[in-house]
PDB file of N, CA and C in Angstrom:
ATOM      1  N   UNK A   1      21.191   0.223   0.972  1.00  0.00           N
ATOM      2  CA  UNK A   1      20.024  -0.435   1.517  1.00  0.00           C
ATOM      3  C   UNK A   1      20.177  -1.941   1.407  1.00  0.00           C
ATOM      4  N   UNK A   2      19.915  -2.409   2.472  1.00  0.00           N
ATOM      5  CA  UNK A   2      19.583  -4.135   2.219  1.00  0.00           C
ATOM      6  C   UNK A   2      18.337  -4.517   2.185  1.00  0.00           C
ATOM      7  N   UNK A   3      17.628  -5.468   1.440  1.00  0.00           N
ATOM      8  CA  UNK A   3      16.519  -5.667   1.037  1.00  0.00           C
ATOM      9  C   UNK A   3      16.365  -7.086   1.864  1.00  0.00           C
ATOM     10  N   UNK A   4      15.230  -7.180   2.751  1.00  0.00           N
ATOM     11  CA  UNK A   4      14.762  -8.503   3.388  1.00  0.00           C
ATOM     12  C   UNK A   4      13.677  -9.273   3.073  1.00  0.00           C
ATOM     13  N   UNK A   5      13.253  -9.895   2.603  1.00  0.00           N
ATOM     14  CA  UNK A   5      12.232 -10.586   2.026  1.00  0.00           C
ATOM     15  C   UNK A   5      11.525 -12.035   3.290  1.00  0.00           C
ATOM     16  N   UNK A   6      10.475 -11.620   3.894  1.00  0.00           N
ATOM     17  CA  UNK A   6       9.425 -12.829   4.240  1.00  0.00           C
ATOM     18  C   UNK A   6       8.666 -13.115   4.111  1.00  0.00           C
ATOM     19  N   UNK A   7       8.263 -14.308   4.727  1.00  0.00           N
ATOM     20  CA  UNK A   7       7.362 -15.159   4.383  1.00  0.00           C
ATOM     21  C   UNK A   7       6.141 -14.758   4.227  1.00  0.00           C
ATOM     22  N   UNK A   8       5.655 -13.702   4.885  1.00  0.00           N
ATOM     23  CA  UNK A   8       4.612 -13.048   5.120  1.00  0.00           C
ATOM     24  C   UNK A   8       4.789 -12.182   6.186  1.00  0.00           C
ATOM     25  N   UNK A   9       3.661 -11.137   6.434  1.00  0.00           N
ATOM     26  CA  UNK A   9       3.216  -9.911   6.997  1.00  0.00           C
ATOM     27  C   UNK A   9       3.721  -9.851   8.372  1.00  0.00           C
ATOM     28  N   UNK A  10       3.577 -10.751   9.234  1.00  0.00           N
ATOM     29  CA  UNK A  10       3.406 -11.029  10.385  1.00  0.00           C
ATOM     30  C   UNK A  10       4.782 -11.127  10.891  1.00  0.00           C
ATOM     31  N   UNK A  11       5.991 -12.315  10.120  1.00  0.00           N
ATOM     32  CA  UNK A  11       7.324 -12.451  10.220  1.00  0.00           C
ATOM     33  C   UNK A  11       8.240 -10.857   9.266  1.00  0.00           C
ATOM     34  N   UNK A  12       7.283 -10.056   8.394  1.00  0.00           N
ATOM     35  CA  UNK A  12       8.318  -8.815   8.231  1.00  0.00           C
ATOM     36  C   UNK A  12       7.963  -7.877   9.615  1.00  0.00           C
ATOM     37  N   UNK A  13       7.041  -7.790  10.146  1.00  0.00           N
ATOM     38  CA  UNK A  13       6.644  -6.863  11.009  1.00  0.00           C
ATOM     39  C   UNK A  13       7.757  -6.871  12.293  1.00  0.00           C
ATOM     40  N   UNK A  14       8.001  -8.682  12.484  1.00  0.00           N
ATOM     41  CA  UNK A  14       9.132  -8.811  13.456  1.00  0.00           C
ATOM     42  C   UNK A  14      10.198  -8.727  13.347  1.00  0.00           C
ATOM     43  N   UNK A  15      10.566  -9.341  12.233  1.00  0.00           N
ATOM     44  CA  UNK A  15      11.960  -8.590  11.789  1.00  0.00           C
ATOM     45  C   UNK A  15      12.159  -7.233  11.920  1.00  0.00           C
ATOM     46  N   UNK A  16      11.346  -6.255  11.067  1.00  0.00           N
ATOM     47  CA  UNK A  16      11.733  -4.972  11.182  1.00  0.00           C
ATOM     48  C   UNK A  16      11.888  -4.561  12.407  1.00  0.00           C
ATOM     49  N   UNK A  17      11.041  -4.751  13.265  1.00  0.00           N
ATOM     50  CA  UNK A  17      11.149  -4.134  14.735  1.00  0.00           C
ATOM     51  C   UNK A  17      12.514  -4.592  15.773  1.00  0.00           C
ATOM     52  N   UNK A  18      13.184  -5.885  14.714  1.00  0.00           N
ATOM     53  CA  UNK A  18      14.298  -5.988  15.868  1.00  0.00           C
ATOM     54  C   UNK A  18      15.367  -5.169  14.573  1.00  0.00           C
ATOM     55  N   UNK A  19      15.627  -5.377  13.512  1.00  0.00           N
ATOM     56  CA  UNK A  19      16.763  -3.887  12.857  1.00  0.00           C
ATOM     57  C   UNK A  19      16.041  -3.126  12.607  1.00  0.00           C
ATOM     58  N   UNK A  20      14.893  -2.408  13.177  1.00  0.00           N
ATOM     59  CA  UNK A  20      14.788  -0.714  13.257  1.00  0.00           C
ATOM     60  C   UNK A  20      14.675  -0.128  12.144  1.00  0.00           C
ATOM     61  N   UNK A  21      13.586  -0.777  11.392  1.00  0.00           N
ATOM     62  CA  UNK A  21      13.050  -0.451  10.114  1.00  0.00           C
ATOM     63  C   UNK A  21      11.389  -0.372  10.301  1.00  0.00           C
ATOM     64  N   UNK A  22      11.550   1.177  11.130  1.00  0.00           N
ATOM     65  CA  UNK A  22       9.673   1.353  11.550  1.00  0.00           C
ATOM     66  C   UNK A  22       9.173   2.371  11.010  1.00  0.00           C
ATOM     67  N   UNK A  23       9.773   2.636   9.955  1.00  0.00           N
ATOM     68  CA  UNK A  23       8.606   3.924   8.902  1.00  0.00           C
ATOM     69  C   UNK A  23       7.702   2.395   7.939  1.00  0.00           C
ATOM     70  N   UNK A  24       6.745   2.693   7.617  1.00  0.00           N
ATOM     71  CA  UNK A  24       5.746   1.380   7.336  1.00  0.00           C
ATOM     72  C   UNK A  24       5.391   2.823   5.785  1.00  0.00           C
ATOM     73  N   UNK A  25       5.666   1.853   4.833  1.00  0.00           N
ATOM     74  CA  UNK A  25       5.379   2.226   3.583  1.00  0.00           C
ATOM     75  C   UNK A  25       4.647   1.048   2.990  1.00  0.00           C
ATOM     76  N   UNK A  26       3.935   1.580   1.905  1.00  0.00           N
ATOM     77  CA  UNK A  26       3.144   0.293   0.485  1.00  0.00           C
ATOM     78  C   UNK A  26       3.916  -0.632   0.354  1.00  0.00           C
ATOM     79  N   UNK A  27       3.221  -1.578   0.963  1.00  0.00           N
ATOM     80  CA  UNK A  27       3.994  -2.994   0.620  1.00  0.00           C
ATOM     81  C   UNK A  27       5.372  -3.598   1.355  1.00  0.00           C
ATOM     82  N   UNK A  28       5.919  -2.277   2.295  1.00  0.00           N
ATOM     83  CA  UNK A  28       6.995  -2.734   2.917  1.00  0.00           C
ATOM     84  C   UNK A  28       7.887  -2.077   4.409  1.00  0.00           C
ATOM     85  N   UNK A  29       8.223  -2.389   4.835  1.00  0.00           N
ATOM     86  CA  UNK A  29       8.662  -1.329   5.738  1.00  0.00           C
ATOM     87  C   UNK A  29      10.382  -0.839   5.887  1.00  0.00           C
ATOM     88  N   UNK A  30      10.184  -0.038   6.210  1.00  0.00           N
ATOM     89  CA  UNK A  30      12.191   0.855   6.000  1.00  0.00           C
ATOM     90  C   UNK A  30      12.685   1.714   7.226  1.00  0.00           C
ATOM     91  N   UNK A  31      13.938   1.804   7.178  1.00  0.00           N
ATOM     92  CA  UNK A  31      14.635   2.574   8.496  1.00  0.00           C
ATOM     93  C   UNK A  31      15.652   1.394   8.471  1.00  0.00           C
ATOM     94  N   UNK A  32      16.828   2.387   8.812  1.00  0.00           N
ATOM     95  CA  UNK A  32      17.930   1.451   9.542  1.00  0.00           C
ATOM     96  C   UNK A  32      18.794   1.358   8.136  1.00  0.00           C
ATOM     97  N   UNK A  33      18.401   1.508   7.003  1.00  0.00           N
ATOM     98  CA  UNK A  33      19.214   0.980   6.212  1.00  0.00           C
ATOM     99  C   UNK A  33      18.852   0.098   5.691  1.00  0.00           C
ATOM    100  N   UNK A  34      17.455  -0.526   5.781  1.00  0.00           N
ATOM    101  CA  UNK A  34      16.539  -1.756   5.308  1.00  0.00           C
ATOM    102  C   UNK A  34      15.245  -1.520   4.945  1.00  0.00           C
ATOM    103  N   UNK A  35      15.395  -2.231   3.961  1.00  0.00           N
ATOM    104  CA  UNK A  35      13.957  -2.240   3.366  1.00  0.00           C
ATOM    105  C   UNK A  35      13.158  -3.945   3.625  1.00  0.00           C
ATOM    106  N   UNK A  36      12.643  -3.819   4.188  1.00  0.00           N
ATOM    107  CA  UNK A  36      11.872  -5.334   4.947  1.00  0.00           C
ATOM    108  C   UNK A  36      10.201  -5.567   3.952  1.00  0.00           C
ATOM    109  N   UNK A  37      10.186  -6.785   3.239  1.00  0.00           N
ATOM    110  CA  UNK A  37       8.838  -6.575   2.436  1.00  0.00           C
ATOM    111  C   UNK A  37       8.656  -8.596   2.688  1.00  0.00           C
ATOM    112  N   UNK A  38       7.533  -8.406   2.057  1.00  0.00           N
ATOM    113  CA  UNK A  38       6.957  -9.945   2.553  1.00  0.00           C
ATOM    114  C   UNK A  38       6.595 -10.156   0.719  1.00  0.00           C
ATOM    115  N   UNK A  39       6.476 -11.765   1.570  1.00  0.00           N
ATOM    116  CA  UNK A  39       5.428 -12.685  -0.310  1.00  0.00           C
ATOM    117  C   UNK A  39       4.000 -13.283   0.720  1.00  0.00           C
ATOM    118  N   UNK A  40       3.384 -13.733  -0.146  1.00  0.00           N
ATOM    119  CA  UNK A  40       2.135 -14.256   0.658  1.00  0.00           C
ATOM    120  C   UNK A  40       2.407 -16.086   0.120  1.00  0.00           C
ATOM    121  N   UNK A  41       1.961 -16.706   1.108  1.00  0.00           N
ATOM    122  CA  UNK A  41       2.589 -17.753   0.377  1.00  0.00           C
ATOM    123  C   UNK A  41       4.567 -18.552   1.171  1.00  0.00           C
ATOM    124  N   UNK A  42       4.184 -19.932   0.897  1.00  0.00           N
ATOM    125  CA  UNK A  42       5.508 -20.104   0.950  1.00  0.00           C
ATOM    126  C   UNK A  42       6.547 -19.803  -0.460  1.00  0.00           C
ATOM    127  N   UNK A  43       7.984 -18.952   0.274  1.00  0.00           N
ATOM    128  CA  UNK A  43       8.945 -19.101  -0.276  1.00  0.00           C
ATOM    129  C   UNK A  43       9.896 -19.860  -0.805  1.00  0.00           C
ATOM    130  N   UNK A  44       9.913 -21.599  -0.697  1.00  0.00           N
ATOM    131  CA  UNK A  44      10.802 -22.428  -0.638  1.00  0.00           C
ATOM    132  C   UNK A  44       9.875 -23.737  -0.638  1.00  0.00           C
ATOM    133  N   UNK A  45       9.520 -24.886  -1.138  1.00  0.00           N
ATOM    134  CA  UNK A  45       9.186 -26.282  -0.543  1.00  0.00           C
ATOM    135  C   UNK A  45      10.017 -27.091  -0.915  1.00  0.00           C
ATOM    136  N   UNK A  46       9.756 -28.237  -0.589  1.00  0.00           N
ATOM    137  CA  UNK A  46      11.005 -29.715  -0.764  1.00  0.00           C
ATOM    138  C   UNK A  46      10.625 -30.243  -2.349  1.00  0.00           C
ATOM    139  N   UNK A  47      11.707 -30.361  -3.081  1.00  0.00           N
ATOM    140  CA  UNK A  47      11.823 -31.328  -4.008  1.00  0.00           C
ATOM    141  C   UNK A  47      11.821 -32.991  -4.010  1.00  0.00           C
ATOM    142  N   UNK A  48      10.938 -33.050  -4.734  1.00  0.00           N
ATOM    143  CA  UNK A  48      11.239 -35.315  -4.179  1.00  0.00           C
ATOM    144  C   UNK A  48      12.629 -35.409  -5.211  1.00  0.00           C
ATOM    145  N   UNK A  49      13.294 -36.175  -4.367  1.00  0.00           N
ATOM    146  CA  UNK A  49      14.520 -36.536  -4.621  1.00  0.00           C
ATOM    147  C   UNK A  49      14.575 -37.152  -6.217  1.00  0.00           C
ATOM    148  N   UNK A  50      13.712 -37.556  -6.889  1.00  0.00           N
ATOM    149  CA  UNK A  50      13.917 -38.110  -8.137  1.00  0.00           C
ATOM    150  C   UNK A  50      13.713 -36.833  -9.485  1.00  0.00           C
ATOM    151  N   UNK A  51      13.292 -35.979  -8.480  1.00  0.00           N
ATOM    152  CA  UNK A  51      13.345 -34.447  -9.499  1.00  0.00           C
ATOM    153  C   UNK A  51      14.691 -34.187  -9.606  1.00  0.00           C
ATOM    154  N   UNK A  52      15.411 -34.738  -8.380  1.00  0.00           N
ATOM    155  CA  UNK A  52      17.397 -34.067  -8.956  1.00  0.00           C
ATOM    156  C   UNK A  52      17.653 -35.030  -9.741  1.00  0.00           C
ATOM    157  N   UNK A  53      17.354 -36.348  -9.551  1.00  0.00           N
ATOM    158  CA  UNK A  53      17.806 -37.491 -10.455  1.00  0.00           C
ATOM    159  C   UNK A  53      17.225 -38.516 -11.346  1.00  0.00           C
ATOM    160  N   UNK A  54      16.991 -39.084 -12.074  1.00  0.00           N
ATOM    161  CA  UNK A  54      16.093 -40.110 -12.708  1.00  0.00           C
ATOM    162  C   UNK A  54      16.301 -41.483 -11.545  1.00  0.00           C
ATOM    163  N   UNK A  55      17.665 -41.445 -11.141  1.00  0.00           N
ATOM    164  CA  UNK A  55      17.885 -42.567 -10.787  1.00  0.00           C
ATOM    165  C   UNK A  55      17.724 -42.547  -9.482  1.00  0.00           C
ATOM    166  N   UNK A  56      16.875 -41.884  -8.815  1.00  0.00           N
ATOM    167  CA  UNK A  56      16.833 -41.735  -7.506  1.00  0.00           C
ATOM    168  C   UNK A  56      15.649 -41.481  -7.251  1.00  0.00           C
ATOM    169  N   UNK A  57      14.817 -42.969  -6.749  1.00  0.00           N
ATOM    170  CA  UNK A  57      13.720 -43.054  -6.384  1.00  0.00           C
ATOM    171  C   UNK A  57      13.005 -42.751  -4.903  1.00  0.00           C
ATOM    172  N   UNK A  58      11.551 -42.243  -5.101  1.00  0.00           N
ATOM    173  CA  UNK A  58      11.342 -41.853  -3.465  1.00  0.00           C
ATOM    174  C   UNK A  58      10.521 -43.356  -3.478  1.00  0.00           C
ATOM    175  N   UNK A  59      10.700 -43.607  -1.984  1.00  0.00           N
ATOM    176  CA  UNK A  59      10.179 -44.704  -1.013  1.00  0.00           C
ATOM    177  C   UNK A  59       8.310 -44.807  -0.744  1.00  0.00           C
TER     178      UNK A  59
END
């Protein structure tokens, strides 16, 4: 199984439907060999550049 993780509800629903993961279970959906599930919420935001460095100030 490969496990897909998005952003939310709306972007797993599309994914699954293009690799063919349309049995819809709790919390996630499967077929194909994939298990497709979401977070609510962003996954990722930007760091200000002086969080990698002391010496590297933002503008």
């Amino acid at each position: 199984m490969i496990l897909v993780i998005a952003e939310k509800p709306s972007v797993s629903k599309s994914i699954a439907k293009v690799i063919g993961a349309n049995t819809r279970k709790d919390g996630y959906m499967e077929g194909n060999g994939y298990l497709v599930s979401w977070c609510l919420g962003h996954l990722a935001e930007y760091v200000e550049p002086n969080d990698y460095d002391e010496k590297v100030e933002t503008l």
